[in-house]
Every structure is written in structure tokens, then in C-alpha cells.
C-alpha atoms as a PDB file:
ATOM      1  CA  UNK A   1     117.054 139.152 110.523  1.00  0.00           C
ATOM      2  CA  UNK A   2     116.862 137.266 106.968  1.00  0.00           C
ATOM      3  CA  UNK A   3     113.880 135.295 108.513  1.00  0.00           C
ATOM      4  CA  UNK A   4     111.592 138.333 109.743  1.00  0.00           C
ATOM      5  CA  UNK A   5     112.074 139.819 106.213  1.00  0.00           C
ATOM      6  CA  UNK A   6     111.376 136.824 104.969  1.00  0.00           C
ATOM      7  CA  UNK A   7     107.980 136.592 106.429  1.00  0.00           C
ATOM      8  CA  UNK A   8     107.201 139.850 105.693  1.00  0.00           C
ATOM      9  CA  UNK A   9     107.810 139.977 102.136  1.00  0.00           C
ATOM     10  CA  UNK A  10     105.716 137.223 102.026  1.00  0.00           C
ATOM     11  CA  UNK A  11     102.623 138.755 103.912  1.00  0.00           C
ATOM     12  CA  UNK A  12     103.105 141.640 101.257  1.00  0.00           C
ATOM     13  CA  UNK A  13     103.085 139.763  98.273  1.00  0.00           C
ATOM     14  CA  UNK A  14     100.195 137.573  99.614  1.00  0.00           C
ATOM     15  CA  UNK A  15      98.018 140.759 101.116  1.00  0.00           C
ATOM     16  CA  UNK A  16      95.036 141.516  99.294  1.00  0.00           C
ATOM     17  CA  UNK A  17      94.949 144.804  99.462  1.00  0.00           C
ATOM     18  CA  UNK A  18      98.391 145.537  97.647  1.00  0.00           C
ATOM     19  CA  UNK A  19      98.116 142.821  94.724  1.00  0.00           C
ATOM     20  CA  UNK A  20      95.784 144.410  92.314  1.00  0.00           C
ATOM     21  CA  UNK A  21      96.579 142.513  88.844  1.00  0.00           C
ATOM     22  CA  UNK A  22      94.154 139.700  89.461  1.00  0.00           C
ATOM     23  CA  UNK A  23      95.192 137.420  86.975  1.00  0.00           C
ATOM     24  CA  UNK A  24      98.932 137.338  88.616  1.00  0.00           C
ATOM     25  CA  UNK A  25      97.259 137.320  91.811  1.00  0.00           C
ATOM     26  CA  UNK A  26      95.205 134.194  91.496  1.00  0.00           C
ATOM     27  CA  UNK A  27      98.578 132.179  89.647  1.00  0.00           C
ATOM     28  CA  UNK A  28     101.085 133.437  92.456  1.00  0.00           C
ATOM     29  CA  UNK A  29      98.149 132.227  95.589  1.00  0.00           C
ATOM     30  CA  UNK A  30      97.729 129.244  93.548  1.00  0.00           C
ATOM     31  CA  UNK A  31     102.092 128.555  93.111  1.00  0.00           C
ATOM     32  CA  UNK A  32     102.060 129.236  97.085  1.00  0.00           C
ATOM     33  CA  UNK A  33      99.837 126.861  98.462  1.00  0.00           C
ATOM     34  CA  UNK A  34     100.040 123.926  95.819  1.00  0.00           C
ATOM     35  CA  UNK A  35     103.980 124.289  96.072  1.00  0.00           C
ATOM     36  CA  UNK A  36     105.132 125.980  99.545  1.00  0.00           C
ATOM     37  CA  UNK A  37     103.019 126.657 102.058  1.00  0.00           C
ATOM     38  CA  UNK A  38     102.655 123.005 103.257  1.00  0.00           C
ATOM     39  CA  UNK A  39     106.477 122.966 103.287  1.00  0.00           C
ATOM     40  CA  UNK A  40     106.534 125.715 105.804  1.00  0.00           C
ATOM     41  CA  UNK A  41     104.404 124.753 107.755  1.00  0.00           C
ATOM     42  CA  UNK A  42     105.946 120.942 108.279  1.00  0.00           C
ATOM     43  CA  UNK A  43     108.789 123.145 109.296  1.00  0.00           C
ATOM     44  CA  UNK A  44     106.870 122.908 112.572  1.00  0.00           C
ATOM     45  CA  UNK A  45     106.661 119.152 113.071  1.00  0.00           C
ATOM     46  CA  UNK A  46     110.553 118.967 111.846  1.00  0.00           C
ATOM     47  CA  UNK A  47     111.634 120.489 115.163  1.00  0.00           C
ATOM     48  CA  UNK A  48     113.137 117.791 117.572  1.00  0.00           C
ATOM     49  CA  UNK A  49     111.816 119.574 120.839  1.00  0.00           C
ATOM     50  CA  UNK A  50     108.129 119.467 119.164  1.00  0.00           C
ATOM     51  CA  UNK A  51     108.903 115.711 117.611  1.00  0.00           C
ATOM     52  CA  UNK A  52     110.998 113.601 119.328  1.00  0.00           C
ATOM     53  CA  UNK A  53     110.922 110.888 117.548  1.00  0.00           C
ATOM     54  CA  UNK A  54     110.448 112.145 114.084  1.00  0.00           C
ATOM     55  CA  UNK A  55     112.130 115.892 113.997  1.00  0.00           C
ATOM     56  CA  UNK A  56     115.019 116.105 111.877  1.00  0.00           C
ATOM     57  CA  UNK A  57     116.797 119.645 113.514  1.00  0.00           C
ATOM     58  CA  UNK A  58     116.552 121.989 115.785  1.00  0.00           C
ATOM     59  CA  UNK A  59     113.995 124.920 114.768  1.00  0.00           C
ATOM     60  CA  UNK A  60     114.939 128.406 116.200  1.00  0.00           C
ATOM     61  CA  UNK A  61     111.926 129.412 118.464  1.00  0.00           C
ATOM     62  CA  UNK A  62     111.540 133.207 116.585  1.00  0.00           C
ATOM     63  CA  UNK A  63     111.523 131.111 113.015  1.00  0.00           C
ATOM     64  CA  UNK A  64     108.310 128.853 114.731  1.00  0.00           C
ATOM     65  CA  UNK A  65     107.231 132.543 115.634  1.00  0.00           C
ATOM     66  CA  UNK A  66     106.959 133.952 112.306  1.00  0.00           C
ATOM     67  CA  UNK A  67     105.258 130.840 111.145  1.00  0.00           C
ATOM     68  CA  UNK A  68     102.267 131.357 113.566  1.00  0.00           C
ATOM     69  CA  UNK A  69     102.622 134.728 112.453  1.00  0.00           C
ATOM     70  CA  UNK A  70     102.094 134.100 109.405  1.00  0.00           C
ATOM     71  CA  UNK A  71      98.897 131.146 109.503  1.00  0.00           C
ATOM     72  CA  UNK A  72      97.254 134.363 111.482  1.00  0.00           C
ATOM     73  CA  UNK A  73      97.567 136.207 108.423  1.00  0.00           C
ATOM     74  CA  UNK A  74      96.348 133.615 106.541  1.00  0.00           C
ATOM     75  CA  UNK A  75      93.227 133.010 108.559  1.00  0.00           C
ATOM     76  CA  UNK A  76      92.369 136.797 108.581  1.00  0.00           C
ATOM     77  CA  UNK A  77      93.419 137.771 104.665  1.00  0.00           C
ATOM     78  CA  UNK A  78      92.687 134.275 102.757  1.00  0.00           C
ATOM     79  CA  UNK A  79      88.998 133.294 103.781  1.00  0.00           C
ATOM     80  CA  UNK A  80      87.878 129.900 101.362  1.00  0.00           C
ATOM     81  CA  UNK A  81      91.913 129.150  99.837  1.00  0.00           C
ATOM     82  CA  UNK A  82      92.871 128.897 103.451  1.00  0.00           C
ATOM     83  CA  UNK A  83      90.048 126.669 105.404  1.00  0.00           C
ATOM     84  CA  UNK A  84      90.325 124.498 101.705  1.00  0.00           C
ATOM     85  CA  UNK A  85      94.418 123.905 102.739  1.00  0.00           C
ATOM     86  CA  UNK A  86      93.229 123.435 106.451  1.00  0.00           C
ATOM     87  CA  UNK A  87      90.953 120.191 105.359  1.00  0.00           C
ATOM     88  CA  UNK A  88      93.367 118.729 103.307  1.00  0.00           C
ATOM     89  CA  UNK A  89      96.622 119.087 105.269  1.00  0.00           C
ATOM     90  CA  UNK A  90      95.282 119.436 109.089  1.00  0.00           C
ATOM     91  CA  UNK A  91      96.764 122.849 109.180  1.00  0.00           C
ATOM     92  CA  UNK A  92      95.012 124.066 112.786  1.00  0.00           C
ATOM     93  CA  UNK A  93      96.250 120.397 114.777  1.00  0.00           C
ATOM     94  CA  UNK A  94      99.968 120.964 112.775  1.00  0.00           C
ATOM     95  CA  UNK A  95     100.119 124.873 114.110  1.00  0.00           C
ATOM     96  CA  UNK A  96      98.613 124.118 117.639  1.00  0.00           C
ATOM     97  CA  UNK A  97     102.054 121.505 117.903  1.00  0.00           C
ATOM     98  CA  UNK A  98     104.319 124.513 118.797  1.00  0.00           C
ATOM     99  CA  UNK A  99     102.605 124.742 122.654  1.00  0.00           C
ATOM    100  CA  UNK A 100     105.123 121.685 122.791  1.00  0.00           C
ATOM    101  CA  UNK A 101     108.038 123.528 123.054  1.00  0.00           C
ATOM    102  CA  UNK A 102     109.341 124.914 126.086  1.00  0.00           C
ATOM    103  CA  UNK A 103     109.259 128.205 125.394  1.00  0.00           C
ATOM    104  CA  UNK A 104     105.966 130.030 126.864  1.00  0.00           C
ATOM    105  CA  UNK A 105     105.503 132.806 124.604  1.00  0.00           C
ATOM    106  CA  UNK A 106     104.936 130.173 121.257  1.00  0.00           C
ATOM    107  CA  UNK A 107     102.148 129.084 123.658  1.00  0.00           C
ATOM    108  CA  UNK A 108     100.686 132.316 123.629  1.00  0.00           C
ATOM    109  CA  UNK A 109     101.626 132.288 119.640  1.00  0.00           C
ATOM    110  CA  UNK A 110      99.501 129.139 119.531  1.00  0.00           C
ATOM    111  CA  UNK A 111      96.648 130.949 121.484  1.00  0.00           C
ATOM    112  CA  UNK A 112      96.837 133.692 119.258  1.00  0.00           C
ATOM    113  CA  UNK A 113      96.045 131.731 116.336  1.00  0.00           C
ATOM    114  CA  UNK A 114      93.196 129.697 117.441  1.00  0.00           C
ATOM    115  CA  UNK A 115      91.760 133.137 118.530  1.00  0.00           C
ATOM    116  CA  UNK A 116      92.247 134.131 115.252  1.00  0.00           C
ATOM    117  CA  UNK A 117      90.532 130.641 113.272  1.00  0.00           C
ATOM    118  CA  UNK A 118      87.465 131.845 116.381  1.00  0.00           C
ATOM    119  CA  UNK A 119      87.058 135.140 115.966  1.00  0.00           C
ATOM    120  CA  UNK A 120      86.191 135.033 112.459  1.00  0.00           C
ATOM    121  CA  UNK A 121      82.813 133.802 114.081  1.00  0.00           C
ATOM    122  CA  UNK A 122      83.244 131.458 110.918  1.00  0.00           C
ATOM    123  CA  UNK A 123      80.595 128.232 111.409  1.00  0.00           C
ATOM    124  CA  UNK A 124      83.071 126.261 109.618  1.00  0.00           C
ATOM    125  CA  UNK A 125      86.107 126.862 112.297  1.00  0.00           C
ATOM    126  CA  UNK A 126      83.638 126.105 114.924  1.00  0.00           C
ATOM    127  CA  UNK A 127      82.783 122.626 113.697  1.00  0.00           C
ATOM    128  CA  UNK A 128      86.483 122.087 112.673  1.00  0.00           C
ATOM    129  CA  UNK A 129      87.794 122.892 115.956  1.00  0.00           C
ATOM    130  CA  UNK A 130      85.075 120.854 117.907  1.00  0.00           C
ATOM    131  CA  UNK A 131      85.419 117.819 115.676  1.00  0.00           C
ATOM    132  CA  UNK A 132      89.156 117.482 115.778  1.00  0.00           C
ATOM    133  CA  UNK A 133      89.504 118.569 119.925  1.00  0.00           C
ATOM    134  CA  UNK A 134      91.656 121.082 118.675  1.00  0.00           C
ATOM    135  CA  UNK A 135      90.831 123.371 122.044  1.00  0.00           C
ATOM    136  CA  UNK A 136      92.261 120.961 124.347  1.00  0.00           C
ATOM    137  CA  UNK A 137      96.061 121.781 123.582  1.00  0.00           C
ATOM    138  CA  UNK A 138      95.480 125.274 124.564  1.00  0.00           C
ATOM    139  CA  UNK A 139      93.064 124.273 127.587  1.00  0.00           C
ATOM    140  CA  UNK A 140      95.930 121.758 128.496  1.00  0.00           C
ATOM    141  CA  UNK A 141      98.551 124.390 128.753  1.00  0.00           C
ATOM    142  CA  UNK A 142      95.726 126.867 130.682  1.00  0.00           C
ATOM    143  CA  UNK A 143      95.701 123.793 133.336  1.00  0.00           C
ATOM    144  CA  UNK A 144      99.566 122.926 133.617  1.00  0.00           C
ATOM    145  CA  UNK A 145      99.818 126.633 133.773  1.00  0.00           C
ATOM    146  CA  UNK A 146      97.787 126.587 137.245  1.00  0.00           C
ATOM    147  CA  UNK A 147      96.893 129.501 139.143  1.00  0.00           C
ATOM    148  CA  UNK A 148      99.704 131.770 137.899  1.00  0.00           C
ATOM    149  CA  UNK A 149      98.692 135.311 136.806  1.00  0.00           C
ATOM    150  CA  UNK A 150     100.608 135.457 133.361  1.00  0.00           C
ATOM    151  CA  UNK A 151     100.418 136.236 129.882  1.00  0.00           C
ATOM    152  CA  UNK A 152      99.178 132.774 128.605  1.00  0.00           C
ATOM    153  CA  UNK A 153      96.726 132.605 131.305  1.00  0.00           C
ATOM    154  CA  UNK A 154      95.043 135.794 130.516  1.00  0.00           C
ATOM    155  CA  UNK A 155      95.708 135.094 126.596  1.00  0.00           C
ATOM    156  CA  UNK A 156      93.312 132.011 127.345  1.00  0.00           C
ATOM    157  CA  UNK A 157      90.563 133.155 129.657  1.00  0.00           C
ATOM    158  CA  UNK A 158      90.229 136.162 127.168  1.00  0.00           C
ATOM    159  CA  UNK A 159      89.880 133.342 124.406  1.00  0.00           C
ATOM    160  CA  UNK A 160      86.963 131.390 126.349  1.00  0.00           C
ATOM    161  CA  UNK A 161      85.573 134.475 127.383  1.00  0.00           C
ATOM    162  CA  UNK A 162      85.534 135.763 123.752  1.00  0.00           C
ATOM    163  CA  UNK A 163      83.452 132.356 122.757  1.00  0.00           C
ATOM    164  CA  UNK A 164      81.403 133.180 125.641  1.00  0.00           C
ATOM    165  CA  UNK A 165      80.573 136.824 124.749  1.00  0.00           C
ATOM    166  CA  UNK A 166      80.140 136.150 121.061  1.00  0.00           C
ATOM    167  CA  UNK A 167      77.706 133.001 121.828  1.00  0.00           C
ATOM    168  CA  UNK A 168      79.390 130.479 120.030  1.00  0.00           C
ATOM    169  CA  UNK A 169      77.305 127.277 120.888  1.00  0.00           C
ATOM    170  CA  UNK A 170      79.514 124.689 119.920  1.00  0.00           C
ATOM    171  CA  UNK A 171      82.742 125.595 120.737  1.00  0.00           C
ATOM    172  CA  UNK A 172      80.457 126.438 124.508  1.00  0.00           C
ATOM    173  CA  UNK A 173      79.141 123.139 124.596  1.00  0.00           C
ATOM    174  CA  UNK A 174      82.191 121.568 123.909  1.00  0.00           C
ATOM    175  CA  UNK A 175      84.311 123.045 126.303  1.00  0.00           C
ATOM    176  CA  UNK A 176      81.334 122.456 128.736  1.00  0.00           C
ATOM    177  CA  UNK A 177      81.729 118.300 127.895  1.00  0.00           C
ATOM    178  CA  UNK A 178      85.412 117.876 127.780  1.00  0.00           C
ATOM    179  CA  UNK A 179      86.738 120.105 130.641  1.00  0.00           C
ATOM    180  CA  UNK A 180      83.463 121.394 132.881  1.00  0.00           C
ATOM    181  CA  UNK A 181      85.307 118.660 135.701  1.00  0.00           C
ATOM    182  CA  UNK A 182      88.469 121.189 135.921  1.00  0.00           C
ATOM    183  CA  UNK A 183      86.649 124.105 135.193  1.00  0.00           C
ATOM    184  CA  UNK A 184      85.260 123.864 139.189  1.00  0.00           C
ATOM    185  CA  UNK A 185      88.496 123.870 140.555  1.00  0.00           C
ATOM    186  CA  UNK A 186      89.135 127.342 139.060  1.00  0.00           C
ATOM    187  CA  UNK A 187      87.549 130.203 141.269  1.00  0.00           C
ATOM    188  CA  UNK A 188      89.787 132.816 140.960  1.00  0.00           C
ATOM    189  CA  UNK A 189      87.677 134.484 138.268  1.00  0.00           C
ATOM    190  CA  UNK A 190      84.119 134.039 137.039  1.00  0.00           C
ATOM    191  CA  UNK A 191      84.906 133.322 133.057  1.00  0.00           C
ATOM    192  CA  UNK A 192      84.026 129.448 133.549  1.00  0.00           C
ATOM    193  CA  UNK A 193      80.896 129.992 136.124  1.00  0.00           C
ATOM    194  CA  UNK A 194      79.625 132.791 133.316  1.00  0.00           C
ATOM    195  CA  UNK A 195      80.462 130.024 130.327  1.00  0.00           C
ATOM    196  CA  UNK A 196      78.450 127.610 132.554  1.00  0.00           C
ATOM    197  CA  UNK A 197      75.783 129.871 132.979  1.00  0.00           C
ATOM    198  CA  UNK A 198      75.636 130.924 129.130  1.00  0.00           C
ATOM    199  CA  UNK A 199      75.695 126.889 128.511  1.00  0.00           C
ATOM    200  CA  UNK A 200      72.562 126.320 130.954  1.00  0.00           C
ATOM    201  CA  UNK A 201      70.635 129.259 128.932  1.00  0.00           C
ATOM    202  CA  UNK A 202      71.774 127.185 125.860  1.00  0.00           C
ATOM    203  CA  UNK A 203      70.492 123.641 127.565  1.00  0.00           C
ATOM    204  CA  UNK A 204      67.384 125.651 128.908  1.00  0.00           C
ATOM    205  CA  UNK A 205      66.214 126.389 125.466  1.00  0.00           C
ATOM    206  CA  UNK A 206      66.886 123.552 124.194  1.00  0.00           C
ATOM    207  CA  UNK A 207      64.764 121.670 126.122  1.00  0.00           C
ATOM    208  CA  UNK A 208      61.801 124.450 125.953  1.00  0.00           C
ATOM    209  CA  UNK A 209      61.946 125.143 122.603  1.00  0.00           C
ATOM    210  CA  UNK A 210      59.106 127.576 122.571  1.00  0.00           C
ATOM    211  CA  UNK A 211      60.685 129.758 125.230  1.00  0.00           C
ATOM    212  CA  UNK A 212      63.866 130.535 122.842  1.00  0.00           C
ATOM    213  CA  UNK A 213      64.253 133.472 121.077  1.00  0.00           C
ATOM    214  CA  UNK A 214      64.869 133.282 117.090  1.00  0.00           C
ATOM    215  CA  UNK A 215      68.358 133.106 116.249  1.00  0.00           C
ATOM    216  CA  UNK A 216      70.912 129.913 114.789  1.00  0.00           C
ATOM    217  CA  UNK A 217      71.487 126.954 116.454  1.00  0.00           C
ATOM    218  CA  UNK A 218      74.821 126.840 114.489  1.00  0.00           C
ATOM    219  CA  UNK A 219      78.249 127.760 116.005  1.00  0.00           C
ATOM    220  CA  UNK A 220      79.017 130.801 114.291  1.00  0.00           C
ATOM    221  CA  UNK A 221      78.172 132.549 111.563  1.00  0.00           C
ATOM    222  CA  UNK A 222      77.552 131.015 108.042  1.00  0.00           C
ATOM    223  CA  UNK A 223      80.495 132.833 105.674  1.00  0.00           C
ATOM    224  CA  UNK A 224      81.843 129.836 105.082  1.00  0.00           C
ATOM    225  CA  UNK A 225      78.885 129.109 102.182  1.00  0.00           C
ATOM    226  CA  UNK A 226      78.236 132.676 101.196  1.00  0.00           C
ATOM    227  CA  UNK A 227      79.265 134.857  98.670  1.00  0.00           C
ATOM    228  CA  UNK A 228      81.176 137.377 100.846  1.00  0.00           C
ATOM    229  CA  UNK A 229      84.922 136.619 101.943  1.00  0.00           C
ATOM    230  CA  UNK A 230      87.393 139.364 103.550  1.00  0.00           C
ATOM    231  CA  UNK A 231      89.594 137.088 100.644  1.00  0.00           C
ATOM    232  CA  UNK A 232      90.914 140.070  98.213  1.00  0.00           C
ATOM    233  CA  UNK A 233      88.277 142.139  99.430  1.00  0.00           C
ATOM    234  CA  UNK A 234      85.927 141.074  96.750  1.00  0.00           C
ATOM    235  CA  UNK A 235      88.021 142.294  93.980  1.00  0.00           C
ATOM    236  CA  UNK A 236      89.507 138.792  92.926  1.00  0.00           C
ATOM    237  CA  UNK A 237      88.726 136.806  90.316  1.00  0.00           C
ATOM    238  CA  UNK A 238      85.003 134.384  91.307  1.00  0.00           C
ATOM    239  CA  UNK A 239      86.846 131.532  90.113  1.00  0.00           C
ATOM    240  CA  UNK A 240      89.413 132.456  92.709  1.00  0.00           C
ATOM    241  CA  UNK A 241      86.512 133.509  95.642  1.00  0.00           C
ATOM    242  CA  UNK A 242      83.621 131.117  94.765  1.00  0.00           C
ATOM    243  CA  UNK A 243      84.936 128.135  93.897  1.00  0.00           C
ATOM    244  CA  UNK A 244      84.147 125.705  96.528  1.00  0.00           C
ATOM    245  CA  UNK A 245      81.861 125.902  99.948  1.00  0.00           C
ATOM    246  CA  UNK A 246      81.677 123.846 103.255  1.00  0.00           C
ATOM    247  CA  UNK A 247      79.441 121.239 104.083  1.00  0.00           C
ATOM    248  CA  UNK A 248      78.022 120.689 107.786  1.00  0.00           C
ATOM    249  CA  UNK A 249      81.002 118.205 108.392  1.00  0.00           C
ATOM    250  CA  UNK A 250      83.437 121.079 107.137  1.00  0.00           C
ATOM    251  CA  UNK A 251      83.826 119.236 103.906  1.00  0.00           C
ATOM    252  CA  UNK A 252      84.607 121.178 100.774  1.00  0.00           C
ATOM    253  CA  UNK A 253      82.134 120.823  98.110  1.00  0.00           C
ATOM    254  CA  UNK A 254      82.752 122.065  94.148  1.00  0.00           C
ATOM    255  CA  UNK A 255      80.005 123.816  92.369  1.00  0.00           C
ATOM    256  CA  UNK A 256      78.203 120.781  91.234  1.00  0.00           C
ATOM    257  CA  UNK A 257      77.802 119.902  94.516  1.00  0.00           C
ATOM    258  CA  UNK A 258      79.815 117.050  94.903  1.00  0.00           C
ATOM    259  CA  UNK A 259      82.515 116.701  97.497  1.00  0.00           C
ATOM    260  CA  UNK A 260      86.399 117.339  96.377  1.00  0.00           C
ATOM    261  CA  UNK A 261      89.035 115.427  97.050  1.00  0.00           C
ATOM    262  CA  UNK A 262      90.566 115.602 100.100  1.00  0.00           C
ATOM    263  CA  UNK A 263      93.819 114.606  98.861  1.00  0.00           C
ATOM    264  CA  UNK A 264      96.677 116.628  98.914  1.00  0.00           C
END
């Protein structure tokens, strides 16, 4: 339909990899996220079914879709412009809203993207996500969704289990603080007993300090500060890459190092 070429189009003209004139680049990334992207996205909290009290119509399910679709690509393609649009317009808690509607498959959209924002590893997702309880939507649904053997159940445990695997110790301890009480009422796998092991080996050390190996106490890794970005593949303009980095509270800070607005 009109709306899946739409998006596409859009993920085209937005890709790194196919816009090579950077000047034209950096103006047409700048025109879409100053001017339109926040529009699409409060497509999301327009929807009646998500917003009861404040929607204004009824959103088509596949046009919520495609919006998902596209924050993933977003995440993935547009490292610093993206988490810089995420502070200023809670883009992660506005996304997450479509587990609201009925349909269970824009749950499993919803998963999708938060496994996206974790599996860039990125330490400034980490913090965002624990400092804004942005996991408990998703661990909400995993709990209404009970015992049943389904897509957004194993869309979910593959999610923890992913933080697990990869070691990420915040989003680990904070799953361990807000939902280890419900966790012990699973048992029909081991992904919460082997996240409550990893989080004893994290406890362990810290409490014998001179028994841990070498390594970050941080969440994930640190590309939110450095020079690398998957943004443009390096080819973009630095004004465009290097701009702005992250503080510890996921605040973005300018080159002089002072903090930016966090206006829209």
C-alpha cells in the first residue's frame, strides 16, 4: 500500500549507505528530525485504542507497524542524531505505547525495538532505559502473557536472555530489583534462574572487589562518547557525527562541554 512505500522511501532516502553528497545529506537529516519525525511518531499517542482520553482517530495497526519499523532503523542507521531526538522528545517511552493496543504482534513490534535500542550494547541506552523503567512495559506484557508458548513470549525471554549473555549490568540489576518477585514463579525455563545467577556473580564481585576480573562496571559499551558511530558509516560530515556526546545521566553535552538544551 501507499503507507509501506511510504516508509520505505523514507528508509532509502535516510540510509547511509545510499546518500553520498554529504552536504545534502546533513540538510535533508537535519529538515527530518527538526520538522517531521516528531510528527510521526505522535502519530502513535493519537490513536484512541493507545489514548483514550487524548487520541484523536483511529490508527490502522500496519501504519503503527511501519512506525516501529522505522524507529528500528533509526536506532541501527542514525547513532548520536537519534539518542539526541530520544532525550528531547522521550522517543523510547512514546514507541513502547503501541504494546497498548490489542493487537499482539505490535507487542512483539515493541519488543523488537527495545531489542534493537539493547543490542547496540550502547552505555547510553542502558542508563536511558533503566532510568525511565522503560523495560517494564515489555516485562508487563511477558507476565499478562502467562505461561503461553508464543511469539511474544519467546520474543522476550530471547531479549532478557540477550542482556544476560552480553553482560549488561544495569539493565541485569534492574530487572533483578523491579521484577526478581515474579521472576520465581516462572520455572518453565532457566533464562531468569541464569539472569539471577549472572546477577549474584555481579553482587559477588562487588562486594570482593579484589576477586573481580578487569573489565567496566558500566552497562554497555561506551560509543555513545567516542568517535566511532555506525551513523553514515564515517563518511558524513564531523559536524554532522561529532557534534554532541552523553553524559553519565544520558545528557547531551556540546563541545564546550556544557549541557544543551533539552528543549524541543
Amino acid at each position: 500500500g501507499l503507507c509501506e512505500q511510504i516508509a520505505e522511501l523514507l528508509k532509502l532516502m535516510l540510509d547511509p549507505e545510499t546518500l553520498t553528497v554529504k552536504i545534502e545529506k546533513c540538510e535533508f537529516v537535519d529538515l527530518f528530525y527538526d520538522k517531521f519525525l516528531g510528527r510521526i511518531v505522535e502519530v502513535i499517542g493519537s490513536d484512541k485504542a493507545i489514548n483514550a482520553k487524548e487520541g484523536t482517530r483511529h490508527v490502522p495497526a500496519s501504519t503503527l507497524g511501519l512506525i516501529v519499523d522505522l524507529m528500528c532503523f533509526l536506532v541501527t542507521n542514525h547513532a548520536y542524531r537519534v539518542k539526541y531526538f530520544t532525550l528531547r522528545t522521550s522517543l523510547v517511552g512514546k514507541v513502547l505505547q503501541v504494546v497498548r493496543r490489542p493487537e499482539r504482534w505490535l507487542a512483539c513490534a515493541a519488543v523488537r525495538f527495545l531489542r534493537t535500542c539493547v543490542g547496540t550494547k550502547d552505555d547510553f541506552y542502558v542508563r536511558y532505559l533503566t532510568k525511565n523503567n522503560l523495560l517494564e512495559p515489555i516485562m508487563s506484557c511477558f507476565f499478562e502473557n502467562g505461561d503461553r508458548y508464543n511469539l511474544l513470549n519467546s520474543a522476550i525471554l530471547e531479549l532478557i536472555d540477550f542482556i544476560r549473555r552480553e553482560n549488561l549490568k544495569g539493565l541485569i540489576s534492574h530487572l533483578m530489583s523491579h521484577f526478581s518477585h515474579r521472576f520465581e514463579d516462572v520455572h518453565y525455563v532457566d533464562t531468569f534462574q541464569q539472569l539471577r545467577i549472572r546477577h549474584e556473580q555481579h553482587t559477588h564481585q562487588e562486594d570482593n572487589p579484589a576477586a573481580a576480573g578487569g573489565g567496566s562496571d558500566g552497562g554497555g559499551s561506551t560509543a555513545a562518547s567516542g568517535p566511532a558511530s555506525n551513523e553514515n558509516n564515517g563518511r558524513g560530515p564531523p559536524m554532522h557525527r561529532r557534534t554532541f556526546s552523553f553524559d553519565m545521566d544520558g545528557k547531551a553535552i556540546g563541545p564546550s562541554g556544557k549541557p544543551l538544551a533539552s528543549g524541543a
